[in-house]
N, C-alpha and C. Protein backbone atom coordinates (compact mmCIF):
# COMPACT_ATOMS: atom_id res chain seq x y z
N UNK A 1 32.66 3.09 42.80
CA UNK A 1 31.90 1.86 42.88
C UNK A 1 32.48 0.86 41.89
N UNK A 2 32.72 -0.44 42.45
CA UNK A 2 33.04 -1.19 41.34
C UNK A 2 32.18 -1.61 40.29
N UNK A 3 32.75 -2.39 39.66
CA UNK A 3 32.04 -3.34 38.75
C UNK A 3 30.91 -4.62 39.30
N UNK A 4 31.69 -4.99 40.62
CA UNK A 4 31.24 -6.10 40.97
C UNK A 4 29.62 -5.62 41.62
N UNK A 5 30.25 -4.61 42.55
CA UNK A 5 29.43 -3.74 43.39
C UNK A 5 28.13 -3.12 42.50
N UNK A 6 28.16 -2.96 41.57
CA UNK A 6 27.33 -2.27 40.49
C UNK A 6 26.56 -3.57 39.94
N UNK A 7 26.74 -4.47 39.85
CA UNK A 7 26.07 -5.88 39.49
C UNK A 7 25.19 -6.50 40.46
N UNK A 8 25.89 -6.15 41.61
CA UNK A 8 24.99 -6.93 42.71
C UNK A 8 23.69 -6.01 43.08
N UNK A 9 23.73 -5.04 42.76
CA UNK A 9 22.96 -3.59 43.10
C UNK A 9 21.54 -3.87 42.06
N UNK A 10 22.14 -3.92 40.63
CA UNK A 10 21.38 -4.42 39.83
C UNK A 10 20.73 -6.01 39.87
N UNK A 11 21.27 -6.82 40.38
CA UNK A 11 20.61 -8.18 40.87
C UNK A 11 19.38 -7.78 42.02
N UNK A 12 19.86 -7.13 42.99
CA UNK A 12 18.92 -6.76 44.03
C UNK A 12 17.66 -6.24 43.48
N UNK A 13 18.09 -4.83 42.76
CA UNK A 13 16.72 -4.74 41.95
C UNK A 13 15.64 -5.42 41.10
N UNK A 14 16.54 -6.70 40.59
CA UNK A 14 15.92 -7.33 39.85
C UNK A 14 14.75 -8.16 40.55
N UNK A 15 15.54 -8.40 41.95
CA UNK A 15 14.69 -9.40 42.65
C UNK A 15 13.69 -8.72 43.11
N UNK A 16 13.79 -7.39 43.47
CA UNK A 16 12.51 -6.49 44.15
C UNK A 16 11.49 -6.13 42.91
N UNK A 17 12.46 -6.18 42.03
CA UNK A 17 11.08 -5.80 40.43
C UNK A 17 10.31 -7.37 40.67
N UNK A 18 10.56 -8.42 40.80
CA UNK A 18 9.54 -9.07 41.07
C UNK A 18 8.95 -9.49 42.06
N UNK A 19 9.03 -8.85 43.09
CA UNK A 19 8.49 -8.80 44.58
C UNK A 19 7.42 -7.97 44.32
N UNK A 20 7.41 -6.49 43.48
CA UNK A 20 7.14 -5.20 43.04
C UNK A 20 5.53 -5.60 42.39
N UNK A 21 4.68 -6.73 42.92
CA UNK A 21 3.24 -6.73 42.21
C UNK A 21 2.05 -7.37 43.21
N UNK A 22 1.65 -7.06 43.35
CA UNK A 22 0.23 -7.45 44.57
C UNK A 22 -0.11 -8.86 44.35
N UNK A 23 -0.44 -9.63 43.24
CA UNK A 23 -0.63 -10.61 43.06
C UNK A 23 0.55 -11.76 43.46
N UNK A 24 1.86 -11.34 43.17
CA UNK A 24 2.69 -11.77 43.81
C UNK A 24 3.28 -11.74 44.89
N UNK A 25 3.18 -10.76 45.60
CA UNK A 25 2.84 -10.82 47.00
C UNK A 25 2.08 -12.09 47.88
N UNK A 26 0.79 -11.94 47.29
CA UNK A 26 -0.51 -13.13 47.37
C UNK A 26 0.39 -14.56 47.63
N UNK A 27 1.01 -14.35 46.82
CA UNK A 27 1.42 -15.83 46.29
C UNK A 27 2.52 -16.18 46.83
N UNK A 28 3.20 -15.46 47.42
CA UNK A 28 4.56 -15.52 48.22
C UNK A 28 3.68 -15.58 49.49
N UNK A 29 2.82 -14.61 50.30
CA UNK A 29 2.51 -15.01 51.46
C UNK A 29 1.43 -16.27 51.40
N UNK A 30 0.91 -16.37 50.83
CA UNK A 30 0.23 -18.38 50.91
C UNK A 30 1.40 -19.23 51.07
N UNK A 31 2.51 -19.04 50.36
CA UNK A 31 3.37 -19.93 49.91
C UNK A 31 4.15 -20.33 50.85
N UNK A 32 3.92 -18.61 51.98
CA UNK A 32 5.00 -19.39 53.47
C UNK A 32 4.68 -19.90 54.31
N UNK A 33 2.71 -20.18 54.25
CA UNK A 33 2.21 -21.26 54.84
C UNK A 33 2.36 -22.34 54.45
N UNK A 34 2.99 -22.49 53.48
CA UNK A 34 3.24 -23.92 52.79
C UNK A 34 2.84 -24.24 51.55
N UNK A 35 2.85 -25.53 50.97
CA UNK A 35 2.99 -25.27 49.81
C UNK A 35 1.12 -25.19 49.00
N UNK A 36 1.25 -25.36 47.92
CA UNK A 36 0.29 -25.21 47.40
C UNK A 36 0.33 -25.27 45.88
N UNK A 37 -0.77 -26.00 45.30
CA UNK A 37 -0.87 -26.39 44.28
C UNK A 37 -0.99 -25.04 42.85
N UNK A 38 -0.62 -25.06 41.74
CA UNK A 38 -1.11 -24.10 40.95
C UNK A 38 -2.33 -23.34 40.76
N UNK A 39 -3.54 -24.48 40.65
CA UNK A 39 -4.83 -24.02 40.66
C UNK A 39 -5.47 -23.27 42.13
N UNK A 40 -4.99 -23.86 42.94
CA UNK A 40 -5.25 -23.27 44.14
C UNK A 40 -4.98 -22.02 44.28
N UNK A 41 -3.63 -21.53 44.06
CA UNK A 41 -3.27 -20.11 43.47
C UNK A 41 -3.80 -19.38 42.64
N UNK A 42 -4.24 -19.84 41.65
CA UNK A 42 -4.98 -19.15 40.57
C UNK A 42 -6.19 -18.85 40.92
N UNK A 43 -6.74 -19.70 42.01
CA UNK A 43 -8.13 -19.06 42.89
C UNK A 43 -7.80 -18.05 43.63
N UNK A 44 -6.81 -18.30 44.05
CA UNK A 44 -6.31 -17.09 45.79
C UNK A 44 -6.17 -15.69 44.42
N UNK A 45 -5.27 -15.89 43.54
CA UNK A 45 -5.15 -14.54 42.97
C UNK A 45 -6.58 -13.70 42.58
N UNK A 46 -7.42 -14.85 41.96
CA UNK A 46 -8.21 -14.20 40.89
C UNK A 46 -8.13 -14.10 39.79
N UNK A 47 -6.70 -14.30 39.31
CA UNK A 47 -6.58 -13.97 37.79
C UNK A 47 -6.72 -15.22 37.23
N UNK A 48 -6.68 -15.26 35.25
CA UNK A 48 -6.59 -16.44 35.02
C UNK A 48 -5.44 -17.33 34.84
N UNK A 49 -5.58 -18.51 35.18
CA UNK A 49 -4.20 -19.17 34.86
C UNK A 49 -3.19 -18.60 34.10
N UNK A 50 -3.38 -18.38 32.91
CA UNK A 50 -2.29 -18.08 32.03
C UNK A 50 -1.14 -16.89 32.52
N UNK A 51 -2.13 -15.87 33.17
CA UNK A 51 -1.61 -14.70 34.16
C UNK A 51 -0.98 -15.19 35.36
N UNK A 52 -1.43 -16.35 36.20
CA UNK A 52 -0.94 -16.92 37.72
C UNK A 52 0.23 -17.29 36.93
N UNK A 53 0.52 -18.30 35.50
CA UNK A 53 1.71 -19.09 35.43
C UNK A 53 2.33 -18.26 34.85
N UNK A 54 2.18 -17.08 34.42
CA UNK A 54 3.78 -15.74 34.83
C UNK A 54 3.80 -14.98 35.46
N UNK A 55 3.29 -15.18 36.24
CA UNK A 55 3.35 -14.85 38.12
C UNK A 55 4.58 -15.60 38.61
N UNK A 56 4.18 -16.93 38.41
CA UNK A 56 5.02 -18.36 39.10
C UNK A 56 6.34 -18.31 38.23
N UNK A 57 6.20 -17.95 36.95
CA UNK A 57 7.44 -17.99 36.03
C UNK A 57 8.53 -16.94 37.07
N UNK A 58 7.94 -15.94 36.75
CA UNK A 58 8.96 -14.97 37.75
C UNK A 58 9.51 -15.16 38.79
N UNK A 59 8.64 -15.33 39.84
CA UNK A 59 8.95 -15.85 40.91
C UNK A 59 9.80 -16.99 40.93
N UNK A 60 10.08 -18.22 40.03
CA UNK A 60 11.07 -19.10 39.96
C UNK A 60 11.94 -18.90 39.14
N UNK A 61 11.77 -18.10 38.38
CA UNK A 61 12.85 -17.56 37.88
C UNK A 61 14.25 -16.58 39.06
N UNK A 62 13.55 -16.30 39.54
CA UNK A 62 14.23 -15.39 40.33
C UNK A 62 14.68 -16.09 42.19
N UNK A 63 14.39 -17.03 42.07
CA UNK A 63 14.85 -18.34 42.50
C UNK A 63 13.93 -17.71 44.38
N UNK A 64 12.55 -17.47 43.95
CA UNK A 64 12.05 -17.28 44.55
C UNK A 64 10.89 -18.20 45.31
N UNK A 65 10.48 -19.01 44.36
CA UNK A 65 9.45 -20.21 44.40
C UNK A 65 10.38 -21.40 43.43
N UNK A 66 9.29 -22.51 43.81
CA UNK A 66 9.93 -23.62 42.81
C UNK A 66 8.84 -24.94 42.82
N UNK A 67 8.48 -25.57 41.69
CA UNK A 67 7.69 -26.12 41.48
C UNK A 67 8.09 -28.09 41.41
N UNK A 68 7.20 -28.78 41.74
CA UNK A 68 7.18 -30.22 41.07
C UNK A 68 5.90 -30.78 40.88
N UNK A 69 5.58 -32.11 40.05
CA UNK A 69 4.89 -32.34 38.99
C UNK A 69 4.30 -33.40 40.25
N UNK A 70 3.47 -33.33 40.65
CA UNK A 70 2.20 -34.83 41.47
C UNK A 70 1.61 -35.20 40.47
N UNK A 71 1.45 -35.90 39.08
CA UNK A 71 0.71 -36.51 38.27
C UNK A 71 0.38 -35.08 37.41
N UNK A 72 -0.89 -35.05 37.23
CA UNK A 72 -0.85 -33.75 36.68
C UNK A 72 -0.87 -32.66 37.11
N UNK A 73 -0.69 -32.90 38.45
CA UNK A 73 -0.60 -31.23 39.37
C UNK A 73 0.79 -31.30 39.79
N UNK A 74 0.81 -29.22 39.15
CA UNK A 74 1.99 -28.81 39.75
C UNK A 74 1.82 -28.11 41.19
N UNK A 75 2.62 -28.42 42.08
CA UNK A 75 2.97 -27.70 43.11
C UNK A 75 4.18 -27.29 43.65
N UNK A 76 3.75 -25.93 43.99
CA UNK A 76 4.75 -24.71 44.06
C UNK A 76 5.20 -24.61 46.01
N UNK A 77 6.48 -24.24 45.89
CA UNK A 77 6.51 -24.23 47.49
C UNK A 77 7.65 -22.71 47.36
N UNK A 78 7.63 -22.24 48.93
CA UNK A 78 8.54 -20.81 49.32
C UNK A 78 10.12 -21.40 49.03
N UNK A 79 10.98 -21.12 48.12
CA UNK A 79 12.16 -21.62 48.03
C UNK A 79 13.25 -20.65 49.17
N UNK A 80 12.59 -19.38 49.23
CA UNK A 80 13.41 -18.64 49.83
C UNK A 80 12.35 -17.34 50.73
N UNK A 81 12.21 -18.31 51.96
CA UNK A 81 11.11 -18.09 52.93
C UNK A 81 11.98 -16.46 53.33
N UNK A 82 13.16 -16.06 53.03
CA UNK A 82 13.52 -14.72 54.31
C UNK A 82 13.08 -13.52 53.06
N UNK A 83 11.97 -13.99 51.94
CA UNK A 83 11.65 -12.81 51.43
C UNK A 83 10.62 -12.40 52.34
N UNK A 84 10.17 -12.70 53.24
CA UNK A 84 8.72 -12.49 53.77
C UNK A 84 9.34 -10.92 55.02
N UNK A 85 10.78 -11.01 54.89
CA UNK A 85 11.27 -9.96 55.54
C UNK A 85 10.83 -8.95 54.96
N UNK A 86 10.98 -9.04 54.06
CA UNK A 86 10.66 -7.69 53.13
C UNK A 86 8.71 -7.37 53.61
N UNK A 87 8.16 -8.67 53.57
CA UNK A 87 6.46 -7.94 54.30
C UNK A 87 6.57 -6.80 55.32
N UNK A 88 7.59 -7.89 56.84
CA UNK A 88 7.82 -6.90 57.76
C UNK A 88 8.52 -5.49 57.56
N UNK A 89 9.17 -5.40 56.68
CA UNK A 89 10.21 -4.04 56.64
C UNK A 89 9.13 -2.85 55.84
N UNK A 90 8.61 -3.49 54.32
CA UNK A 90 7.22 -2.54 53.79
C UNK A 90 5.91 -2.23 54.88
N UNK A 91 5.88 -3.70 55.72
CA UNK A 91 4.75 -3.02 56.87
C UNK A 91 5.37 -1.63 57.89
N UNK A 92 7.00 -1.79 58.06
CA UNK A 92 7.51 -0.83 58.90
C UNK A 92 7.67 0.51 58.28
N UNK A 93 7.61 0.58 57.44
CA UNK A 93 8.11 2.14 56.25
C UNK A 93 7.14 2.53 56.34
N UNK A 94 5.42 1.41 55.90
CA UNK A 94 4.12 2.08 55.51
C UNK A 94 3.41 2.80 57.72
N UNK A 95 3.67 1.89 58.07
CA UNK A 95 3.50 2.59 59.53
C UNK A 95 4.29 4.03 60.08
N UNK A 96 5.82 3.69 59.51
CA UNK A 96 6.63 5.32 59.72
C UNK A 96 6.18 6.38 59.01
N UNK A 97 5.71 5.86 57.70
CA UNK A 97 4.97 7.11 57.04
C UNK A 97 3.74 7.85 57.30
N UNK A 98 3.18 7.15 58.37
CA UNK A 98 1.72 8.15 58.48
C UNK A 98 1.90 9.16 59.34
């Protein structure tokens, strides 16, 4: 295995470690209905803000979501809508497994 090959392996994981949480899930599937404001999210989760905005940190960090400023509201939109593949493929594993 290369070097290169061994990096990209570890990138992949990185991106599934933050796919890897229920609340973020939440927030990725609202998000591919479109966009939506911070607070609005922080209702859909349940948790408190401070918890939703490193939710959102991750997720844009990982160039998954991405945010801009309407006055004092931030809103967040799906930057990279073909994660929602991954819903269908975990719905297909959790159905093969029963």
């Amino acid at each position: 295995m290369t070097g290169h090959e061994r990096r990209l392996y570890r990138s992949q994981a990185k991106v599934l470690k933050a796919l890897a949480n229920e609340s973020r899930l939440m927030i990725i599937d609202r998000l591919s209905r479109g966009e939506c404001s911070a607070g609005e999210l922080t209702g859909l989760v349940g948790s408190d803000q401070s918890t939703v905005s490193k939710h959102l940190a991750i997720l844009r960090a990982h160039g998954i979501v991405e945010d801009r400023r309407e006055g004092s509201v931030v809103i967040y939109r799906l930057l990279t809508p073909c994660v929602m593949n991954f819903f269908s493929c975990a719905s297909q594993v959790l159905k093969e497994a029963r």
